[in-house]
Each structure stands twice: as C-alpha cells, then as structure tokens.
N, C-alpha and C. Protein backbone atom coordinates (compact mmCIF):
# COMPACT_ATOMS: atom_id res chain seq x y z
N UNK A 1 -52.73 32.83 191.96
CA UNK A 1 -53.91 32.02 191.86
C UNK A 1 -54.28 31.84 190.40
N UNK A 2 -54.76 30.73 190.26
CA UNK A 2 -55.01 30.55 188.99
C UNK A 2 -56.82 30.93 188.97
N UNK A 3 -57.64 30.94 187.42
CA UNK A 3 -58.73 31.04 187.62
C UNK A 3 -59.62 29.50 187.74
N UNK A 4 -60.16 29.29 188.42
CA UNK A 4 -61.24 28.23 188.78
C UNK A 4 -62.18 27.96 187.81
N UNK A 5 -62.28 27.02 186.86
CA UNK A 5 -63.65 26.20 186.54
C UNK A 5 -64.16 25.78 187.25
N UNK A 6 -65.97 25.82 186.68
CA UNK A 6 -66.91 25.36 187.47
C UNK A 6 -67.13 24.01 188.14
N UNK A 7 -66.92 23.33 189.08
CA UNK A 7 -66.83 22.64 189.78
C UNK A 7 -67.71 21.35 189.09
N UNK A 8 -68.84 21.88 188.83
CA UNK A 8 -70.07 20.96 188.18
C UNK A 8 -70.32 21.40 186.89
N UNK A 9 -70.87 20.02 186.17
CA UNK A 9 -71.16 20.64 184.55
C UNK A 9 -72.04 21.68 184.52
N UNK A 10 -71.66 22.43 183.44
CA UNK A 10 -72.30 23.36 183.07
C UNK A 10 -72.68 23.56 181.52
N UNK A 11 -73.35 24.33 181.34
CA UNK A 11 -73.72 24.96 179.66
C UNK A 11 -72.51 25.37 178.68
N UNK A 12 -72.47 25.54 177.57
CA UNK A 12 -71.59 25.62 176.75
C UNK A 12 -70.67 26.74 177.56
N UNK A 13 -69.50 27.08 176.40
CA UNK A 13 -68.59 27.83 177.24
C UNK A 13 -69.03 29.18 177.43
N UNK A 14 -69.73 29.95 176.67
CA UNK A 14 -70.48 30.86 176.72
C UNK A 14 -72.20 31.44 176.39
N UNK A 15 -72.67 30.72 177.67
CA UNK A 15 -74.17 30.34 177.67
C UNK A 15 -75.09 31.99 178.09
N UNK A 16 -75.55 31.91 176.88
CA UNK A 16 -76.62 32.89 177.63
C UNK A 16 -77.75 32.80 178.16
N UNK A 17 -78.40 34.08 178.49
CA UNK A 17 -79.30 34.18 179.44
C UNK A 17 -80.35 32.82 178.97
N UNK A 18 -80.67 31.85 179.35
CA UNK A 18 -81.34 31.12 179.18
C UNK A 18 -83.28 31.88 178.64
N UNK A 19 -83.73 31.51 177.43
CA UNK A 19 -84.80 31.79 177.32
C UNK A 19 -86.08 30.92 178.12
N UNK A 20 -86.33 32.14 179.04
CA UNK A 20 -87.78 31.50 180.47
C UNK A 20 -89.03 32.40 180.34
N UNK A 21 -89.74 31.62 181.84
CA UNK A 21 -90.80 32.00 181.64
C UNK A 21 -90.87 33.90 182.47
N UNK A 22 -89.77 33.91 183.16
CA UNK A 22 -89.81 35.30 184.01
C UNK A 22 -88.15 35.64 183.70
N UNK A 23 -88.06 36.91 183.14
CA UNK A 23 -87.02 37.31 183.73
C UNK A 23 -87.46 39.09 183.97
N UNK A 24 -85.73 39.11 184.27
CA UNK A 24 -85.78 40.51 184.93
C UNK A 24 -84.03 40.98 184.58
N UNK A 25 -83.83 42.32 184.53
CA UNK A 25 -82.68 43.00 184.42
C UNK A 25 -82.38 44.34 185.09
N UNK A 26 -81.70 44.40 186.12
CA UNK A 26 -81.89 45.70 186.81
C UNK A 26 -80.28 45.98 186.94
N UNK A 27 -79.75 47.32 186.32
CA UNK A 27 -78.50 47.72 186.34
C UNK A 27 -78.37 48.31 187.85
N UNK A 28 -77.53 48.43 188.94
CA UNK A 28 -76.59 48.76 189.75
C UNK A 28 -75.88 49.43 189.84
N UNK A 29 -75.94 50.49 190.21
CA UNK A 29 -74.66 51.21 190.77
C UNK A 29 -73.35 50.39 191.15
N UNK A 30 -72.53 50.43 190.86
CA UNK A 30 -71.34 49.49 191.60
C UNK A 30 -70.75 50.27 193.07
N UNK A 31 -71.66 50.14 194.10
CA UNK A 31 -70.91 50.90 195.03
C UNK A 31 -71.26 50.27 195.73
N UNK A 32 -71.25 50.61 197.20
CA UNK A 32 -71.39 49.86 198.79
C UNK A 32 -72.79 49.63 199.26
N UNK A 33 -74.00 50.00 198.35
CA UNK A 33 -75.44 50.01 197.88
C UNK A 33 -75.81 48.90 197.31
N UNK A 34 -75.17 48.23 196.56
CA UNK A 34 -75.22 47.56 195.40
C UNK A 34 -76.14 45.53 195.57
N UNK A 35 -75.27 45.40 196.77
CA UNK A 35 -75.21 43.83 197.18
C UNK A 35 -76.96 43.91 197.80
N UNK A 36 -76.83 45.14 198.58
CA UNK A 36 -78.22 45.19 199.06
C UNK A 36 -79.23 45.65 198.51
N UNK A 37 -79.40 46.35 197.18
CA UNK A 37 -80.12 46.12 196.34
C UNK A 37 -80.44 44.91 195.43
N UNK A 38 -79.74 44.52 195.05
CA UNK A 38 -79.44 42.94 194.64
C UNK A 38 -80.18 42.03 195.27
N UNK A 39 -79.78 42.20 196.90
CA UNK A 39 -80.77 41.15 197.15
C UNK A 39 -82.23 41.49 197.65
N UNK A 40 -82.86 42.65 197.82
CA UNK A 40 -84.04 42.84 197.45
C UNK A 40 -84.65 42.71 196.03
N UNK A 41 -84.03 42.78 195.55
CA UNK A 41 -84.32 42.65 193.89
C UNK A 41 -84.98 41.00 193.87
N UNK A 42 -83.69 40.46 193.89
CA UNK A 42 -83.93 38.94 194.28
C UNK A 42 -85.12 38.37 195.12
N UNK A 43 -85.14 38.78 195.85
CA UNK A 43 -86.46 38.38 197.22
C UNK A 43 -87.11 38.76 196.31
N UNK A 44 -88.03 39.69 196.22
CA UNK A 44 -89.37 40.48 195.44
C UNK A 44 -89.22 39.34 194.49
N UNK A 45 -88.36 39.00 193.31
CA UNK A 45 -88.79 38.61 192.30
C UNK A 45 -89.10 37.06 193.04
N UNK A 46 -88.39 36.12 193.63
CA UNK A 46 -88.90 35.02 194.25
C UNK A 46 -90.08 35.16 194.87
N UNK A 47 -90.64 36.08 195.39
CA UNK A 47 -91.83 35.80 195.92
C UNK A 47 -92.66 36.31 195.18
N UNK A 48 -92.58 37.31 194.16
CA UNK A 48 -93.69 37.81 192.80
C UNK A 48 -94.38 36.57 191.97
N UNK A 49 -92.69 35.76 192.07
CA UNK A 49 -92.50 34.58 190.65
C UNK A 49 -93.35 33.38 191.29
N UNK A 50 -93.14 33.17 192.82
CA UNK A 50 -93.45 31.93 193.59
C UNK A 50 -92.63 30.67 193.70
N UNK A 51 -91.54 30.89 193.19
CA UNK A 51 -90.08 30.38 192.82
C UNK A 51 -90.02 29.36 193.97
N UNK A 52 -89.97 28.52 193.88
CA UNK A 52 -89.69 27.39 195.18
C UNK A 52 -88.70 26.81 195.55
N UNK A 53 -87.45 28.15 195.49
CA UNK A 53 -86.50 28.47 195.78
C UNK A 53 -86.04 28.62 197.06
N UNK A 54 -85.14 28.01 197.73
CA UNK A 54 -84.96 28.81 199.63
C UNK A 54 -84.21 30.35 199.35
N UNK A 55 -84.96 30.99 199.45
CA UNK A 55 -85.09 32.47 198.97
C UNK A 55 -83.67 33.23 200.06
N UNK A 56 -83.57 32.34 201.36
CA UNK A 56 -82.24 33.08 201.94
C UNK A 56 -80.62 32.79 200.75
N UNK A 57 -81.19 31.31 200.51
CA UNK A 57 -79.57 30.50 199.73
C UNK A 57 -79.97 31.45 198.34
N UNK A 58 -80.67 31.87 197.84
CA UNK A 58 -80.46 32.33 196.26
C UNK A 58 -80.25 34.37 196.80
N UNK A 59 -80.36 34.76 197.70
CA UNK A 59 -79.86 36.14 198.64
C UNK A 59 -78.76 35.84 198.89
N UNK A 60 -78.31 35.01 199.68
CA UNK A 60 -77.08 35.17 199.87
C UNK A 60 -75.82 34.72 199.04
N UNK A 61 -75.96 33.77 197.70
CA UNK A 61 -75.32 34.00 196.70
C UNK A 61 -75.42 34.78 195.73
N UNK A 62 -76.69 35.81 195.90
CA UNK A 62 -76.56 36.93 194.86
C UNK A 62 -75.51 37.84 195.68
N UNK A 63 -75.69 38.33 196.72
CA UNK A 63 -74.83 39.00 197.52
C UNK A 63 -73.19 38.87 197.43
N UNK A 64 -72.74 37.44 197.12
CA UNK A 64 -71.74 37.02 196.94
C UNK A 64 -70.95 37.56 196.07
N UNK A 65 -71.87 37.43 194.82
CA UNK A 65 -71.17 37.51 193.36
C UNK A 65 -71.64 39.26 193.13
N UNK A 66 -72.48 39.61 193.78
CA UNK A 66 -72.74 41.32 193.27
C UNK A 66 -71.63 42.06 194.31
N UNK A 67 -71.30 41.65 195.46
CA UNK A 67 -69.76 42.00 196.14
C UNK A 67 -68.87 42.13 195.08
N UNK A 68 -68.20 41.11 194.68
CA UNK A 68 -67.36 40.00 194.36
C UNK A 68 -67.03 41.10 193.11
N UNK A 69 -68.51 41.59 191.97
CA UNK A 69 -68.30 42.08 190.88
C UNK A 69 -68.01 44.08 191.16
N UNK A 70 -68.46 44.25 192.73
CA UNK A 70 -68.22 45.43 192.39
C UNK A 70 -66.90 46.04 193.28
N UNK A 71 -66.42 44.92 194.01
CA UNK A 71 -64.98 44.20 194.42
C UNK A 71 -64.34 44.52 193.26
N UNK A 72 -63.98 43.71 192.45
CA UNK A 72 -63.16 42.95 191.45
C UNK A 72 -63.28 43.43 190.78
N UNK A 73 -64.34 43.82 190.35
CA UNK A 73 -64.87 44.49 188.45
C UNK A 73 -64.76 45.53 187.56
N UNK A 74 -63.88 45.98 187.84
CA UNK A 74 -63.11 47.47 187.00
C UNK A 74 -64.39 47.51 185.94
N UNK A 75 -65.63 48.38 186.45
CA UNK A 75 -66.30 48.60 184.94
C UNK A 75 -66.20 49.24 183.55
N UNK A 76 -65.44 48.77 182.85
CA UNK A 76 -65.29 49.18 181.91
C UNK A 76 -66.36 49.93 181.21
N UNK A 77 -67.36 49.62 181.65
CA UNK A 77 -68.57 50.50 180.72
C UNK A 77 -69.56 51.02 181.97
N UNK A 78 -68.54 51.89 181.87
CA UNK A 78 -69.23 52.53 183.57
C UNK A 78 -69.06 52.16 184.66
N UNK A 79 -69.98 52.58 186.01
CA UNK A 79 -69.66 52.44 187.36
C UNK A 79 -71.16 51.75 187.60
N UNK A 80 -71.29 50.29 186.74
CA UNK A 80 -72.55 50.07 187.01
C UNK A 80 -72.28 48.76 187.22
N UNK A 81 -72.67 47.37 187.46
CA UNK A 81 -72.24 46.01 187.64
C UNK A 81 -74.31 45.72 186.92
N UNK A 82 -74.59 44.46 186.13
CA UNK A 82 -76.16 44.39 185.76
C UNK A 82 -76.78 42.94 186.39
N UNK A 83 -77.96 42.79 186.97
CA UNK A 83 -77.97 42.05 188.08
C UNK A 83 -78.99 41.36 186.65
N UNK A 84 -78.95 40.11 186.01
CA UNK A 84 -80.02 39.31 185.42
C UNK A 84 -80.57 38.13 186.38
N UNK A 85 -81.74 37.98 185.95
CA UNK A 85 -82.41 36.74 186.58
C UNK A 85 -83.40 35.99 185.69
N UNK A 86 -83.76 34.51 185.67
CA UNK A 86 -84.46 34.10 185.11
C UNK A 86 -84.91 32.78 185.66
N UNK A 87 -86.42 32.53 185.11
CA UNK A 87 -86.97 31.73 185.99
C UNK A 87 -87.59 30.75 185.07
N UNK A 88 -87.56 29.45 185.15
CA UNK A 88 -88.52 28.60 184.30
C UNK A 88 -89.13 27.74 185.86
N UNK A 89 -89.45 26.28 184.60
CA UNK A 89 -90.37 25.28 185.60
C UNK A 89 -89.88 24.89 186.44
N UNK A 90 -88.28 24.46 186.11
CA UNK A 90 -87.37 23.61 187.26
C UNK A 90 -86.10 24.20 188.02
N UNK A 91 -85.86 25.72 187.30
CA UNK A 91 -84.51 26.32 188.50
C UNK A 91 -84.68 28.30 188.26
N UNK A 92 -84.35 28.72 189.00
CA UNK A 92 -83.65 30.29 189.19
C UNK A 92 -82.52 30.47 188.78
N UNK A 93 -81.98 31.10 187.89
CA UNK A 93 -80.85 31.52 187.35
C UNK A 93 -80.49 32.97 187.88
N UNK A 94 -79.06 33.27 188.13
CA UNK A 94 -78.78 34.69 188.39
C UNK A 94 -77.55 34.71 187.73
N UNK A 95 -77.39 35.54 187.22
CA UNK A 95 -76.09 36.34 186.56
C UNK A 95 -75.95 37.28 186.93
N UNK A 96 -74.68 37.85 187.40
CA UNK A 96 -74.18 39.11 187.56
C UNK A 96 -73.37 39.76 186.65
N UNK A 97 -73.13 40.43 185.93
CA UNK A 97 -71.94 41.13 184.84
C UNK A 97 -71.44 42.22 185.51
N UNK A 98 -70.05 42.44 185.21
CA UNK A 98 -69.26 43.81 185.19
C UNK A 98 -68.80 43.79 184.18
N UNK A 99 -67.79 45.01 184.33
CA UNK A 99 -66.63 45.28 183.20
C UNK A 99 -65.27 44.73 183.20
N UNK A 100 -65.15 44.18 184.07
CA UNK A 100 -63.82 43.41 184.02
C UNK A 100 -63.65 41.76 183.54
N UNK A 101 -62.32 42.20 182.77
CA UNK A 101 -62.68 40.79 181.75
C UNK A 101 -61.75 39.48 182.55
N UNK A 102 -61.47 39.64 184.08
CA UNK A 102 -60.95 38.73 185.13
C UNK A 102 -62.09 37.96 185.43
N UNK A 103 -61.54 36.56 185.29
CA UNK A 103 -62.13 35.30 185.04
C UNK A 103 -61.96 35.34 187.12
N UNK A 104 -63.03 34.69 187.89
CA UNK A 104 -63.23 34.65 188.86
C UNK A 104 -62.16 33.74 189.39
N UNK A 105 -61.89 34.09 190.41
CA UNK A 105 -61.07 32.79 191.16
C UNK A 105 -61.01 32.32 192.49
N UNK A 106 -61.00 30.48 192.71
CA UNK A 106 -62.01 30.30 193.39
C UNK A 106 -60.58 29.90 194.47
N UNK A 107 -60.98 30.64 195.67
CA UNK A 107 -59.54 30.49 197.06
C UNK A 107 -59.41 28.94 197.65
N UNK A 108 -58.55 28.20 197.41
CA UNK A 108 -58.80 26.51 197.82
C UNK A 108 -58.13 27.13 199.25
N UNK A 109 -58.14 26.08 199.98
CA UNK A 109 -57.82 25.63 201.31
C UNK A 109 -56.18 25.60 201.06
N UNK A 110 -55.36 26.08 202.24
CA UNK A 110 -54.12 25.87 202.35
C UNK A 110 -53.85 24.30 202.65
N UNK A 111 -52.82 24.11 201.89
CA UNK A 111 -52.26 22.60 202.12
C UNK A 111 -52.66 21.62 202.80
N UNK A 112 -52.85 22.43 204.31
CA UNK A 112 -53.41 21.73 205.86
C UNK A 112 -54.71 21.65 205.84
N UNK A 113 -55.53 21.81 204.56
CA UNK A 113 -56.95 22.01 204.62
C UNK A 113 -57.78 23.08 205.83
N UNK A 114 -56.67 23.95 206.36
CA UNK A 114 -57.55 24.71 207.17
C UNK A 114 -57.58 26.15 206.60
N UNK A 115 -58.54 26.68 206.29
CA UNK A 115 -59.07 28.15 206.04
C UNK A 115 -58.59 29.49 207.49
N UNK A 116 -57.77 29.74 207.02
CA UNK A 116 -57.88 31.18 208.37
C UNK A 116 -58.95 31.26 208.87
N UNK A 117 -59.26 31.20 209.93
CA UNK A 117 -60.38 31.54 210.60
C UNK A 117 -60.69 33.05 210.76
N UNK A 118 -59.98 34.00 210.93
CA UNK A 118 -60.14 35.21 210.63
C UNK A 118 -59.98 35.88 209.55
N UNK A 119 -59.83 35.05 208.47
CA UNK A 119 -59.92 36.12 207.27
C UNK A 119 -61.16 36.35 206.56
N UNK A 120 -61.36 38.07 206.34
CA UNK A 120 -62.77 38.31 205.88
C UNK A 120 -62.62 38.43 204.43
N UNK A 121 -62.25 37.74 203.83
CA UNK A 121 -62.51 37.55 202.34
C UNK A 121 -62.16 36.08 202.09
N UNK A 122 -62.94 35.62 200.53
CA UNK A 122 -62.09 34.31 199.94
C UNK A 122 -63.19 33.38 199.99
N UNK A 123 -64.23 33.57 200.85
CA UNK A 123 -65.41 32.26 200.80
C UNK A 123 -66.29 32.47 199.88
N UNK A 124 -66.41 34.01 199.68
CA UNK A 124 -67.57 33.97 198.61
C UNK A 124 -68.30 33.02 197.41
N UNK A 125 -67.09 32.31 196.82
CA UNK A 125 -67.66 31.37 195.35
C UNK A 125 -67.39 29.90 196.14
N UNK A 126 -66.75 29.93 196.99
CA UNK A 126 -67.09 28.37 197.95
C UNK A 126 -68.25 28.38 198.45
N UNK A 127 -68.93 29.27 198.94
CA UNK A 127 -70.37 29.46 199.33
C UNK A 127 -71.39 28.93 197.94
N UNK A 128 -70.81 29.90 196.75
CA UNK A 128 -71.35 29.37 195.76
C UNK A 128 -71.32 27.96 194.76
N UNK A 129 -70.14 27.44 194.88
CA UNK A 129 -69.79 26.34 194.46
C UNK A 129 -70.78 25.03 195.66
N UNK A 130 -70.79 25.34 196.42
CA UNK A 130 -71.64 24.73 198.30
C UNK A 130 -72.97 24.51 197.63
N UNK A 131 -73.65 25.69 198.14
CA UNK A 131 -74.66 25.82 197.69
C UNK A 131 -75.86 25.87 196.54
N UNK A 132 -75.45 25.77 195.67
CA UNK A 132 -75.96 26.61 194.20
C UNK A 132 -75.68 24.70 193.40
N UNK A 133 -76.69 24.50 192.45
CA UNK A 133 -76.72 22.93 191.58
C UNK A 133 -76.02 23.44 190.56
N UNK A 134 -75.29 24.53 190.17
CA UNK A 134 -74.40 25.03 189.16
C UNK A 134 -73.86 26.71 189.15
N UNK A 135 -72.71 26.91 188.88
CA UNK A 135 -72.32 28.07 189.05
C UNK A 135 -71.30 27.90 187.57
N UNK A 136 -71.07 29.30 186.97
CA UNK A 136 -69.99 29.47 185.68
C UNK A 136 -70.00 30.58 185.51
N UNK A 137 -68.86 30.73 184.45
CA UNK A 137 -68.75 32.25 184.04
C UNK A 137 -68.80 32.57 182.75
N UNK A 138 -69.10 33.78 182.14
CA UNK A 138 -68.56 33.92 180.77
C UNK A 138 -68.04 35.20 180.25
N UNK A 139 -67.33 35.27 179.05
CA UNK A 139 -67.23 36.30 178.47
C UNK A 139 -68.05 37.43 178.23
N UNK A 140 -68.38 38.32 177.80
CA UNK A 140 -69.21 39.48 177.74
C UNK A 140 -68.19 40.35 176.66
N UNK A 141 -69.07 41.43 175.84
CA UNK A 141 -68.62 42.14 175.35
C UNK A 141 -67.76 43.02 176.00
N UNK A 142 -67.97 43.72 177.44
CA UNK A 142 -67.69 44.60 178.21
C UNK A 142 -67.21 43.74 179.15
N UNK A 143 -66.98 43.00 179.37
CA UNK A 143 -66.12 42.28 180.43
C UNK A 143 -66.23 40.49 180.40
N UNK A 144 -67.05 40.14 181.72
CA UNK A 144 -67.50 38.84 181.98
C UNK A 144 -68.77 38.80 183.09
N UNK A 145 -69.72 37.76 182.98
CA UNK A 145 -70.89 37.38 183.72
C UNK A 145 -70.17 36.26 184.54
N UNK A 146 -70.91 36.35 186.17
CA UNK A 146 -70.60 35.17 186.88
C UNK A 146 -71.86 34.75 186.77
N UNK A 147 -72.26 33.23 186.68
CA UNK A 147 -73.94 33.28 187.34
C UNK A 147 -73.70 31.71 187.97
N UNK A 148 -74.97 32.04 188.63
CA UNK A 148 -75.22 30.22 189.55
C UNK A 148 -76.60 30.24 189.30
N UNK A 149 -76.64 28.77 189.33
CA UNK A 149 -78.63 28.31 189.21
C UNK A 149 -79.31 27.74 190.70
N UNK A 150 -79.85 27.41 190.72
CA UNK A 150 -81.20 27.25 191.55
C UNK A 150 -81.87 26.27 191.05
N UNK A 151 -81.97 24.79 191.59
CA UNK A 151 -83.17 24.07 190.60
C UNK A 151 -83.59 23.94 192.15
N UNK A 152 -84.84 24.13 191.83
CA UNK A 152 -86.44 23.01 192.63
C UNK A 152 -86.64 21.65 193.20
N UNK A 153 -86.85 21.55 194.46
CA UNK A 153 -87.34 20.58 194.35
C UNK A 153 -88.02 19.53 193.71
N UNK A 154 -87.96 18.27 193.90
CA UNK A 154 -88.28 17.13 192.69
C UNK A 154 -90.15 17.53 193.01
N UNK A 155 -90.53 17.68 194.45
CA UNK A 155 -91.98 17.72 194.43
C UNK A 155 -92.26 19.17 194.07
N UNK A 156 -92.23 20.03 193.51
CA UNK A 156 -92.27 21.64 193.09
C UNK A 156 -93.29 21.49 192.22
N UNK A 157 -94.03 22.02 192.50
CA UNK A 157 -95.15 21.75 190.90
C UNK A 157 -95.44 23.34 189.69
N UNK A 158 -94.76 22.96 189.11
CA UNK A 158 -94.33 23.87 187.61
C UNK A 158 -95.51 24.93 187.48
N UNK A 159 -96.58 24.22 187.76
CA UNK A 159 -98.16 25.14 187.73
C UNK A 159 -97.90 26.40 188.92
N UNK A 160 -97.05 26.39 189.90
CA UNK A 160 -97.05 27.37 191.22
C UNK A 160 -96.52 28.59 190.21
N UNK A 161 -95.71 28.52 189.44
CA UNK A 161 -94.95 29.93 188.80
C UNK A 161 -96.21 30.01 187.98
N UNK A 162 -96.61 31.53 187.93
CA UNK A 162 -97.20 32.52 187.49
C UNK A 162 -96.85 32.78 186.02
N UNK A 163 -98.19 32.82 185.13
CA UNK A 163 -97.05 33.04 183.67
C UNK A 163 -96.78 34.35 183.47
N UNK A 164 -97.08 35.65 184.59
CA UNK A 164 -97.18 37.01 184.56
C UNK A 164 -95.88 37.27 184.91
N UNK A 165 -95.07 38.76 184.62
CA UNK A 165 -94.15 38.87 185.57
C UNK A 165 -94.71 39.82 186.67
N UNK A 166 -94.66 38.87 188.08
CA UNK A 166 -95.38 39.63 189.05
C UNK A 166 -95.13 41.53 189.24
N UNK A 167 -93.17 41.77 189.08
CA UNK A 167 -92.43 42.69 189.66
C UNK A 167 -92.63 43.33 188.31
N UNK A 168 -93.10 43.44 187.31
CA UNK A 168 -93.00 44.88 186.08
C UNK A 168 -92.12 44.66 185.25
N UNK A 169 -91.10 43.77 185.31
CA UNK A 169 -89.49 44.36 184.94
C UNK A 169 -89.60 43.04 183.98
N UNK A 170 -89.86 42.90 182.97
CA UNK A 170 -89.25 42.15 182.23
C UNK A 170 -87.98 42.23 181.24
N UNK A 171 -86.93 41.00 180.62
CA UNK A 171 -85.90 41.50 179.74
C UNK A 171 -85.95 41.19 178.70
C-alpha cells in the first residue's frame, strides 16, 4: 500500500495547531483505554465549548484516528499517543499524534469496488475522509499527527462559543 494524501485541500504541508479561541491537550495512555477516553474528552469539550458540531461524527472520528494511532504508532516517546483539539468561529479541529513516523494509509476498494464485508479493519480514514470537511497529516518531531476538521453550519452563530474554556484544560 502506498501512503494516501488528503483527499481535499488542505493547509500547508506541515500545519500546526491552528491558533483559536478554545483549545485543549490531553496525553493518553496508548492502550485499549485510550479511544474511549478520547472520546469523552471530545464530547465534554463540544458541549463545554457549545461547538455546533454533530458531536456523534466528531466521536466517532476521534475514535478512528486515536485506534488507528495506538494501532499503528510505535511510540517513540513513550507509551502515550496526545489527543489536541481546537475550536474557533467556523470548525473543530482534532489532531491525534504518536511516535511513529508512518504516514497513514488510506485502504481503497478492491478492483470490483466491493469492500469485504467481513473484514474488521481498513474503514477507519474512509470514515474520515466521508465524513470530516478536511482530514491530513504531518510530521512531528517524535513521529507524525493525523487530524480532521469540523466546520459549522452556514446558520451557526459564532456568538454561541463561549470565550472561556468551559473544561479547565487549556494549550
């Protein structure tokens, strides 16, 4: 398999954490704990933030990629994977980092366009590529970040986010 570029444009080749009005940084254990902390993390901060986000679709692609990183992610700087998030007027950002410097790769459809129906791996970043108005990756000192965004509805009104961080945790 080769590694997959992002499907849709994205930010330079190595974009960081976007400067917003909320963020948050909570390191992870990389173990079988991990996805489901992640996505409580996630919930709390969408509903702290007021994020007008569909709070299941931004859970279940954090889940994806915090699998995916503690799957895949040989941590080089420990047994930890770091869950970022950030929030402005118009989208939710999530990044996930590990230690592994393997560029993600995204499983296409066999020839016949049909997907095994029983196989339990391989949808994860098709879910994300599906769902999510942008997904990419980048380099890292200690490995690489996957992240996908979240934008808002066109009627969302910018005034609903809070300029506090509701959850404590700022980065």
């Amino acid at each position: 398999m080769t590694p997959m570029v992002p499907t849709r444009p994205t930010r330079s080749a190595s974009p960081p954490l976007p400067v917003s009005k909320h963020q948050c940084r909570v390191p992870l254990l990389a173990d079988l704990g991990a996805a489901a902390a992640a996505r409580a993390v996630v919930a709390e901060s969408i509903r702290a933030w007021r994020s007008p986000v569909d709070p299941d679709v931004a859970v279940l692609l954090t889940s994806e990629l915090v699998a995916n990183a503690v799957r895949h992610g040989a941590p080089a700087a420990g047994r930890f994977v770091l869950l970022t998030l950030a929030c402005e007027a118009a989208w939710l950002r999530v990044d996930v980092h590990d230690g592994s410097g393997d560029l993600p790769v995204l499983d296409v459809a066999p020839a016949d366009g049909q997907a095994g129906a029983d196989a339990e791996s391989g949808r994860g970043l098709l879910l994300v590529t599906s769902l999510s108005a942008e997904w990419g990756f980048y380099r890292t000192p200690v490995g690489k970040a996957v992240y996908f965004t979240l934008t808002f509805p066109c009627d969302a009104d910018a005034d609903e986010i809070p300029s506090h961080d509701g959850i404590g945790r700022t980065g």
